[in-house]
N, C-alpha and C. Protein backbone atom coordinates (compact mmCIF):
# COMPACT_ATOMS: atom_id res chain seq x y z
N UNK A 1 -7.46 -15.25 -2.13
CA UNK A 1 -6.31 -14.65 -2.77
C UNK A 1 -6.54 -14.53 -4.28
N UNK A 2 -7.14 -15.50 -4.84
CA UNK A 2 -7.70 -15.52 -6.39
C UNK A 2 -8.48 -14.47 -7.09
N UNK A 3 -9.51 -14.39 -5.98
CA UNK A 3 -10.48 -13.91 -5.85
C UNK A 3 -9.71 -12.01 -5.86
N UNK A 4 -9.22 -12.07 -4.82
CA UNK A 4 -8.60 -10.47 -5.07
C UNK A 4 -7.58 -10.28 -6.16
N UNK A 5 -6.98 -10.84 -6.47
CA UNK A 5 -5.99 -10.76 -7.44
C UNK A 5 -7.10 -10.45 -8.85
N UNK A 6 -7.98 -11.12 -9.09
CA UNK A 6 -9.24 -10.85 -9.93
C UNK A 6 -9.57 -9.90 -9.81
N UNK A 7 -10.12 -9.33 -9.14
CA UNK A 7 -10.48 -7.88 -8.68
C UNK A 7 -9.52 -6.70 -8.99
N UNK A 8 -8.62 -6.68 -8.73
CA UNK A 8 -7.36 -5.84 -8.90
C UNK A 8 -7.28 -5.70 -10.59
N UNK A 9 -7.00 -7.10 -11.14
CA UNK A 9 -6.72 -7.11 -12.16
C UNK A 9 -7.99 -6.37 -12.85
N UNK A 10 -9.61 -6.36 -12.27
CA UNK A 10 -10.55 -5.69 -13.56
C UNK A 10 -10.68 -4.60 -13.36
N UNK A 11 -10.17 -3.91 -11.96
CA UNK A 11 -9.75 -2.52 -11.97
C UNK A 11 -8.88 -1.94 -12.64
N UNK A 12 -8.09 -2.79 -12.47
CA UNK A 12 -6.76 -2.49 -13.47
C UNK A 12 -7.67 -1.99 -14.92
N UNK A 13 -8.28 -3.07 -15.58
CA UNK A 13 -8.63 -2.73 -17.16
C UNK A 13 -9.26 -1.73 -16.57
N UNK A 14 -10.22 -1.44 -16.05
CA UNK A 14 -11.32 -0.45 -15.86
C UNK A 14 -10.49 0.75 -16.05
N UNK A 15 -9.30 0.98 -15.22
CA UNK A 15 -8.48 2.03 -15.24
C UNK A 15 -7.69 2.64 -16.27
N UNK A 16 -7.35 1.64 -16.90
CA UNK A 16 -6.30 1.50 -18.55
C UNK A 16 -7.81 2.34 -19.65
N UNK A 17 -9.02 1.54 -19.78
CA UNK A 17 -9.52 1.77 -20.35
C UNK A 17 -10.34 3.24 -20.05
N UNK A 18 -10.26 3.60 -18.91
CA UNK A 18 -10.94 5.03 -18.60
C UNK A 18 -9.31 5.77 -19.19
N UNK A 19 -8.21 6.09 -18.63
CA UNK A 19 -7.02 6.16 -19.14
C UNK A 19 -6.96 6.75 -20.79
N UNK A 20 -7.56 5.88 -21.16
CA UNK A 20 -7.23 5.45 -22.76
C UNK A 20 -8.34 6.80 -23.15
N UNK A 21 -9.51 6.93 -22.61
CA UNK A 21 -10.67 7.64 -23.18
C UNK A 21 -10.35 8.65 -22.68
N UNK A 22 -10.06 9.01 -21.44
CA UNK A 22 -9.47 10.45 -21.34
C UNK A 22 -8.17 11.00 -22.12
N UNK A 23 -7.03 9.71 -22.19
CA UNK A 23 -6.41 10.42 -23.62
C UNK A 23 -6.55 10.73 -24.72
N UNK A 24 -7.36 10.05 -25.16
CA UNK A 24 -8.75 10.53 -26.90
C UNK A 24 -8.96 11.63 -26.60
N UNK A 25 -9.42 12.25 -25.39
CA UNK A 25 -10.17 13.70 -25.33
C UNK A 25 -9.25 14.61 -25.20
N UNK A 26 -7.86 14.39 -24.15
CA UNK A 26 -6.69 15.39 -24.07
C UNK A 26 -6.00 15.36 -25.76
N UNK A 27 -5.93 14.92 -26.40
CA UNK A 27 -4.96 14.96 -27.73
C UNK A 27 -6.10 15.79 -28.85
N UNK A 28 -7.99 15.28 -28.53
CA UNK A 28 -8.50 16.32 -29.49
C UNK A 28 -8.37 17.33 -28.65
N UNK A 29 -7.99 17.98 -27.25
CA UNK A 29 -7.92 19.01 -26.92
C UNK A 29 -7.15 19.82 -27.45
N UNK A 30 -5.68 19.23 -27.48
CA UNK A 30 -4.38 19.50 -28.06
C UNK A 30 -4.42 20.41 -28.99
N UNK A 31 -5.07 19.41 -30.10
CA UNK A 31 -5.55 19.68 -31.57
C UNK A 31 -6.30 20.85 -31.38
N UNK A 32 -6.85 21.41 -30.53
CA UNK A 32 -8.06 22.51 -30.91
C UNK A 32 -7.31 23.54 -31.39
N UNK A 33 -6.38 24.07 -30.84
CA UNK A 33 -5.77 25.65 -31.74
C UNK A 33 -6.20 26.87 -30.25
N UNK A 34 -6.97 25.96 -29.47
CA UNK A 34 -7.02 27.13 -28.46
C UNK A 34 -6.49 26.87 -27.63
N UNK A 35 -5.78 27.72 -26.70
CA UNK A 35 -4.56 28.05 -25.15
C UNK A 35 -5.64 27.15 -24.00
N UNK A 36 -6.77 27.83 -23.75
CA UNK A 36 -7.62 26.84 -22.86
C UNK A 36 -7.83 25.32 -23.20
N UNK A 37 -8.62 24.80 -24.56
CA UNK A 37 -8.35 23.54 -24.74
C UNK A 37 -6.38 22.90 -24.67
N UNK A 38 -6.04 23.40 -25.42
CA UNK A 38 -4.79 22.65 -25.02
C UNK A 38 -4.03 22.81 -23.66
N UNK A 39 -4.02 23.45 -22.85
CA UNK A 39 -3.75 23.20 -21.40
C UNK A 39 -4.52 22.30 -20.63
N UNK A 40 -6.01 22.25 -21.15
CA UNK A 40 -7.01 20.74 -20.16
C UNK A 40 -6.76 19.75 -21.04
N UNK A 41 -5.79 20.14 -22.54
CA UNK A 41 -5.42 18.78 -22.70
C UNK A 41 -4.57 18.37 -21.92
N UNK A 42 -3.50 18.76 -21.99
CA UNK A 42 -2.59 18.51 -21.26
C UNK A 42 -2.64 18.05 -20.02
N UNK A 43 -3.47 18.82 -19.55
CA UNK A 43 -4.07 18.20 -17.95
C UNK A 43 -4.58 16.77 -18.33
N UNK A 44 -5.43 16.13 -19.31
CA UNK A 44 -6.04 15.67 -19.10
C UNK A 44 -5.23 13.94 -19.74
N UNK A 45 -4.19 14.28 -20.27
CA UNK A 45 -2.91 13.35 -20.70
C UNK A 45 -1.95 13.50 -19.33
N UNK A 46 -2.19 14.41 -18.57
CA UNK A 46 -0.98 13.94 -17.02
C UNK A 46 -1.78 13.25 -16.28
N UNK A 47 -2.94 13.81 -15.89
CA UNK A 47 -3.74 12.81 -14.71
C UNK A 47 -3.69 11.00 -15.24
N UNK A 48 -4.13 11.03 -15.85
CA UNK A 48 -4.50 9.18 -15.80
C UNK A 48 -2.96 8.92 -15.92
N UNK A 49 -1.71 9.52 -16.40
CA UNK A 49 -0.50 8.48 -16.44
C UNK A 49 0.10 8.70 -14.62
N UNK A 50 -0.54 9.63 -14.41
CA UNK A 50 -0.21 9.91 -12.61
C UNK A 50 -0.86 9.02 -11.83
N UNK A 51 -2.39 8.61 -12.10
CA UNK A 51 -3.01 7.88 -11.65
C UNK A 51 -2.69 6.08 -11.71
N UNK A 52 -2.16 5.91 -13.24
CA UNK A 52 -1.70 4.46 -13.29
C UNK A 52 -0.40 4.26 -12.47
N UNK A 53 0.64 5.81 -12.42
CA UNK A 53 1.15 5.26 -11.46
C UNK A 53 1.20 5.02 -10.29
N UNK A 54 0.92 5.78 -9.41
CA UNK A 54 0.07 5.77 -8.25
C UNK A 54 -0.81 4.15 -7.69
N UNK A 55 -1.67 3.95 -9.11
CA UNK A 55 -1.93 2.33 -9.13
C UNK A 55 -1.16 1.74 -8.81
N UNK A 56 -0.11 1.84 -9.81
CA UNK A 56 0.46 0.34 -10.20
C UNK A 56 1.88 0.59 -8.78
N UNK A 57 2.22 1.65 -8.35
CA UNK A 57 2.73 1.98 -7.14
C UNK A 57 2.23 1.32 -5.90
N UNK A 58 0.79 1.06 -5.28
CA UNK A 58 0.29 0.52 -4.95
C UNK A 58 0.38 -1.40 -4.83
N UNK A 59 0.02 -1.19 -6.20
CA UNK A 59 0.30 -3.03 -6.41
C UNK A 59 1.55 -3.49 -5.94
N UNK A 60 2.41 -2.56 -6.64
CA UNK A 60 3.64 -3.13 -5.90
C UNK A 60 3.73 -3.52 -4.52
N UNK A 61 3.67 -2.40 -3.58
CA UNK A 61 3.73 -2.09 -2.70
C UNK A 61 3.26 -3.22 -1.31
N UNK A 62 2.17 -3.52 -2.08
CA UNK A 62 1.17 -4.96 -1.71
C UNK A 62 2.32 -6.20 -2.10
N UNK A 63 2.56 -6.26 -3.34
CA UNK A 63 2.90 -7.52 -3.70
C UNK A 63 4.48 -7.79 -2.94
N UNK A 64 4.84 -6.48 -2.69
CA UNK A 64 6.48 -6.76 -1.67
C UNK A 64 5.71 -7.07 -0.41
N UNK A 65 5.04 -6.48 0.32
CA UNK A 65 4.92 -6.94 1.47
C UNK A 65 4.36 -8.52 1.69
N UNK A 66 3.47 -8.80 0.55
CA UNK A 66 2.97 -10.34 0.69
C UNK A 66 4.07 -11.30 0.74
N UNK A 67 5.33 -10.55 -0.13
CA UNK A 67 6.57 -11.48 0.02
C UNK A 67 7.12 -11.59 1.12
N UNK A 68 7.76 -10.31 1.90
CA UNK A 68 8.08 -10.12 3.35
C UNK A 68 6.98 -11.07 4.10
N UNK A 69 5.69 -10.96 4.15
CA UNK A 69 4.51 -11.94 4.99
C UNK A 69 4.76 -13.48 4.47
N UNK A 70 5.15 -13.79 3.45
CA UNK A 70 5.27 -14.92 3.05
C UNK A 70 6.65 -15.73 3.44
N UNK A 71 7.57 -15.05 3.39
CA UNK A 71 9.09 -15.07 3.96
C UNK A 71 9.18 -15.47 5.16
N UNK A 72 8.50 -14.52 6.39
CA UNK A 72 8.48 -14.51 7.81
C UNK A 72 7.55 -15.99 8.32
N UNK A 73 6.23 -15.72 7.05
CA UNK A 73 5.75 -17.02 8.15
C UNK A 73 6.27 -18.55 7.42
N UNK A 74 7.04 -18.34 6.47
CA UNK A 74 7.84 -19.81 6.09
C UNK A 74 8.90 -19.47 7.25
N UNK A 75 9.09 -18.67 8.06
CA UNK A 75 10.52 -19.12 8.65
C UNK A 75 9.85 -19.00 10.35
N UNK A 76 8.79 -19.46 10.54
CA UNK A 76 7.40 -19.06 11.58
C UNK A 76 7.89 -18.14 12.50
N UNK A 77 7.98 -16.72 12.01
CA UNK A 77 8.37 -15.70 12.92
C UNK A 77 6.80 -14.85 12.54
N UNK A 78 6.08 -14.72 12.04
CA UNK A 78 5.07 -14.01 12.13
C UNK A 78 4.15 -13.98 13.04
N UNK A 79 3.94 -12.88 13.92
CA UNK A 79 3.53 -12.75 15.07
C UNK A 79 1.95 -13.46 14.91
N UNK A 80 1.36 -13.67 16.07
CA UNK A 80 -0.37 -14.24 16.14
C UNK A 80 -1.04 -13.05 16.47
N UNK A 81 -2.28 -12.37 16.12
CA UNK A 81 -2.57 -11.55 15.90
C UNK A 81 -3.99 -11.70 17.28
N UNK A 82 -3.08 -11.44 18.40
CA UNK A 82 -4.05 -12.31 19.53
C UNK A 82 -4.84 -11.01 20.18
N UNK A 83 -4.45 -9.82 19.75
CA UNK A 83 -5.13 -9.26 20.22
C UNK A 83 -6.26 -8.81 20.66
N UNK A 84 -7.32 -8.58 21.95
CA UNK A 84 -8.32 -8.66 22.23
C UNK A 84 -9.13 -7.42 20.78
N UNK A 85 -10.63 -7.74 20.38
CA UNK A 85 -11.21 -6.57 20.03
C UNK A 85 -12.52 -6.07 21.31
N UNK A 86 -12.78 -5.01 20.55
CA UNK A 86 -13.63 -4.76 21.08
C UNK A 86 -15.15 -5.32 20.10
N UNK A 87 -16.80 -5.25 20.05
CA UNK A 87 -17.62 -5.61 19.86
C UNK A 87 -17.33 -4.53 18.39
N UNK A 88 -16.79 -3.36 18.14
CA UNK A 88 -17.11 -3.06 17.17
C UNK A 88 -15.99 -3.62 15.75
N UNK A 89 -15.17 -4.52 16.52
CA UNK A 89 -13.88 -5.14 15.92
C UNK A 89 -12.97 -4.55 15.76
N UNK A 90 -12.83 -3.46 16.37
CA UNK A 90 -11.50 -2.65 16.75
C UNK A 90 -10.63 -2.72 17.82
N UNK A 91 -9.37 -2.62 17.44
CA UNK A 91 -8.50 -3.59 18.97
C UNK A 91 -8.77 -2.91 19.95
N UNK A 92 -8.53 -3.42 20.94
CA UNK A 92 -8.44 -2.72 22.71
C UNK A 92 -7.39 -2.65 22.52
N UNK A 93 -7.73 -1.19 22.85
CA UNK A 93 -6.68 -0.02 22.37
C UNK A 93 -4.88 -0.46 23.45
N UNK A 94 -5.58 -0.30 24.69
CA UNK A 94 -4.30 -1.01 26.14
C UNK A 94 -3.65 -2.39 25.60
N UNK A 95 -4.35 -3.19 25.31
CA UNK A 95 -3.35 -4.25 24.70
C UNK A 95 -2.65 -4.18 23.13
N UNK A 96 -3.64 -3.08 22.06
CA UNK A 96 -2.57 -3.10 21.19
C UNK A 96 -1.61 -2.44 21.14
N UNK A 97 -1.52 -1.24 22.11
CA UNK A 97 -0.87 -0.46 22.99
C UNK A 97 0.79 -1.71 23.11
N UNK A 98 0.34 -2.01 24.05
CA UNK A 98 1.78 -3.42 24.91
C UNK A 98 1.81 -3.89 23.41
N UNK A 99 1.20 -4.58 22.64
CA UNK A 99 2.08 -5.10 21.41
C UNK A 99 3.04 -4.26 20.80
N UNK A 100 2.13 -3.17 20.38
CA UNK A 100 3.07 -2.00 19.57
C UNK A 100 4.79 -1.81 20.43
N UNK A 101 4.47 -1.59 21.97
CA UNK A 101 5.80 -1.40 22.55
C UNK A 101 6.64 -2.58 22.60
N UNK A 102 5.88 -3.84 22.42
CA UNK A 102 6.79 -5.14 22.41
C UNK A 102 8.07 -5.07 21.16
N UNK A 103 6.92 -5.06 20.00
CA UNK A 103 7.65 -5.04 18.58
C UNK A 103 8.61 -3.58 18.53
N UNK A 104 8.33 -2.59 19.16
CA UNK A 104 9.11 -1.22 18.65
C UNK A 104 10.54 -1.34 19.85
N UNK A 105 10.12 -1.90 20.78
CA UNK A 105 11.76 -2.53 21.59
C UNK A 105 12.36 -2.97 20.30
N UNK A 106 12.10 -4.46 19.84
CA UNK A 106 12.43 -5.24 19.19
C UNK A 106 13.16 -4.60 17.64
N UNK A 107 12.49 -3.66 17.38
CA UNK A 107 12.90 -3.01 15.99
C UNK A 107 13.95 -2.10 16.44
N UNK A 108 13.97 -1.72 17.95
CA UNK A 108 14.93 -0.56 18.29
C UNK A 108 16.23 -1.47 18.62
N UNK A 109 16.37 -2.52 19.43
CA UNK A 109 16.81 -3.72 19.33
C UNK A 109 17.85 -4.19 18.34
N UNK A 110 17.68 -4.26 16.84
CA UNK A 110 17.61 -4.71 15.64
C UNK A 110 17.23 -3.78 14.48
N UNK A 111 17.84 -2.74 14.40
CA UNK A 111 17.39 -2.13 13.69
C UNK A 111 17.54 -1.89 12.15
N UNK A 112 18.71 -2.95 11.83
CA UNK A 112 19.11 -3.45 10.51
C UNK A 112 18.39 -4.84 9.77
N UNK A 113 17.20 -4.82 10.99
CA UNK A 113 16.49 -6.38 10.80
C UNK A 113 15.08 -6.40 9.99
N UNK A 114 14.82 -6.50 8.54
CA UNK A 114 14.08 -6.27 8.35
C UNK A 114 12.20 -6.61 8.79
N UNK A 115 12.87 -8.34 9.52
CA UNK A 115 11.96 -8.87 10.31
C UNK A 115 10.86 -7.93 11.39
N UNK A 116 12.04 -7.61 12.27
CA UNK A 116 11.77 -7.16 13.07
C UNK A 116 10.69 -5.67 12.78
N UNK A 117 11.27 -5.21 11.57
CA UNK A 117 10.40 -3.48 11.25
C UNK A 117 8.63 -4.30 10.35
N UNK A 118 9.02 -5.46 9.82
CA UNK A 118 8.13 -6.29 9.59
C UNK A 118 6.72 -6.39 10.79
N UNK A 119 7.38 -6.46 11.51
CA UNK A 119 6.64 -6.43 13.05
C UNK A 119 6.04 -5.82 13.32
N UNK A 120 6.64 -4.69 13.55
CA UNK A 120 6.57 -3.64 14.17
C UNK A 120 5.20 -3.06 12.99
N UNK A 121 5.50 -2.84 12.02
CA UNK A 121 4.20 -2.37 10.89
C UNK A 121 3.15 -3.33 10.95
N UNK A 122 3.09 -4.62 11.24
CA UNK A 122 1.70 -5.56 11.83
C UNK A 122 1.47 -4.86 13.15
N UNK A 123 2.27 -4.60 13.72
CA UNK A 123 1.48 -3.76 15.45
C UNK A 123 0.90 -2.56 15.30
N UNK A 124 1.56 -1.77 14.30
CA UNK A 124 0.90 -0.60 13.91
C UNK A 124 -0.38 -0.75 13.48
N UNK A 125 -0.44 -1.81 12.44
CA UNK A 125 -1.64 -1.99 11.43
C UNK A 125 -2.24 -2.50 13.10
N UNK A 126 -2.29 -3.51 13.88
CA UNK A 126 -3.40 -3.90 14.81
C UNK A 126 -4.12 -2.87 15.52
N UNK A 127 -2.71 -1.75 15.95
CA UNK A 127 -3.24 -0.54 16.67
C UNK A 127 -4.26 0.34 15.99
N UNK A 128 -4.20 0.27 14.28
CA UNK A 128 -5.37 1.38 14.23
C UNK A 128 -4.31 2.43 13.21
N UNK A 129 -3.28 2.08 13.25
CA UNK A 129 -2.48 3.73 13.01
C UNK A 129 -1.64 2.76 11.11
N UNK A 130 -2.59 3.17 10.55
CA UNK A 130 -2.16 2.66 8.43
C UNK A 130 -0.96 3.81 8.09
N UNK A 131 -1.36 4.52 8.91
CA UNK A 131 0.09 5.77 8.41
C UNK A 131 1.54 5.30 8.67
N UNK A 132 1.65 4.90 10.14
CA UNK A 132 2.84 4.94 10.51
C UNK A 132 3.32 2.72 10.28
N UNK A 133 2.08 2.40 10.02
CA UNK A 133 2.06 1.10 9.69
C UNK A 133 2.68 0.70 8.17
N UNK A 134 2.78 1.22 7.18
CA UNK A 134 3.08 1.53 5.85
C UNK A 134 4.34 2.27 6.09
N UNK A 135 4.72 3.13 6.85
CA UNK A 135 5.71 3.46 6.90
C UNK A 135 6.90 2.51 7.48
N UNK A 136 6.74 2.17 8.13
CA UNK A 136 7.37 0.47 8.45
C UNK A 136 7.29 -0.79 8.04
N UNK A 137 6.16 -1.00 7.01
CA UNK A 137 6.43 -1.56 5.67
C UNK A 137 7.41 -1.57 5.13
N UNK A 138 7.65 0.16 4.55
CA UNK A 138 8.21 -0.20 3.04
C UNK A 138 9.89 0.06 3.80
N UNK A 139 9.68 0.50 5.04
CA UNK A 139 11.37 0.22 5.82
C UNK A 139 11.99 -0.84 5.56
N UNK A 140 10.36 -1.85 6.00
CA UNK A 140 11.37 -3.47 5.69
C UNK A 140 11.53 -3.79 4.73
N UNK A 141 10.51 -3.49 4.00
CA UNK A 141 11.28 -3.90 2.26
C UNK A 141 12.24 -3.13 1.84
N UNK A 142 12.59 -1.70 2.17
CA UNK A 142 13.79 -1.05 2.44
C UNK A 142 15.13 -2.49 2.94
N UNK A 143 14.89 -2.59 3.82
CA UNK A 143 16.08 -3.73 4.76
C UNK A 143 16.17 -4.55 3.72
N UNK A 144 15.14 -5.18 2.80
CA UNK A 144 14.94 -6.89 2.66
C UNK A 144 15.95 -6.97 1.62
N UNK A 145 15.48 -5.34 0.51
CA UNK A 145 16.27 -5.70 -0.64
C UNK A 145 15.35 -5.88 -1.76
């Protein structure tokens, strides 16, 4: 956990400081007096503040759900992640299959429960499917508050 939080954080500078050098170059763009330079300035002062947010959108995003994961298994509702793999470490597909329908009863069930959509986005994530797994994420942090 140290260890990634480290990591994050020297991307982070890496990013601020690329950021920083592409805004040096968009503002002498600015400055040039010509229609082409000052429009790739401009471009070039939107991208990196789009990009930090996008980042730092991200971080968040992580750091709510570690709370929701941290929440659930202090109150030991976080499911065991028993699912069979296969040799290439990807689930068998038929049993993450039955999980996914266990937890999506359960969220249909409860649907004001943020626990439960909590769930349901770990079954997604086991199945393979980050799209619709993230999307039931930020539901529950939607619910949590």
């Amino acid at each position: 956990m140290r260890r990634t939080k480290a990591t994050i954080a020297v991307l982070v500078l890496v990013l601020l400081f690329y950021a920083a050098l592409i805004g040096f170059k968009g503002v002498a763009l600015l400055a040039s007096g010509v229609l082409v330079g000052q429009l790739l300035g401009t471009a070039l002062l939107v991208m990196p503040v789009l990009g930090l947010f996008l980042v730092w959108r991200e971080i968040e995003f992580g750091r709510r759900t570690a709370v929701l994961a941290r929440t659930l298994d202090a109150e030991g509702g976080l499911p065991v992640d028993d699912v069979p793999r296969r040799p290439s470490g990807r689930p068998d597909r038929r049993a993450a299959h039955d999980l996914f329908e266990r937890m999506r009863a359960q969220a249909e069930a409860s649907p004001e429960d943020w626990r439960t959509w909590f769930r349901l986005a770990l079954a997604y994530d086991a199945a393979g499917d980050r799209t619709r797994a993230r999307a039931a994420a930020r539901h529950a942090i939607a619910l949590h508050g």
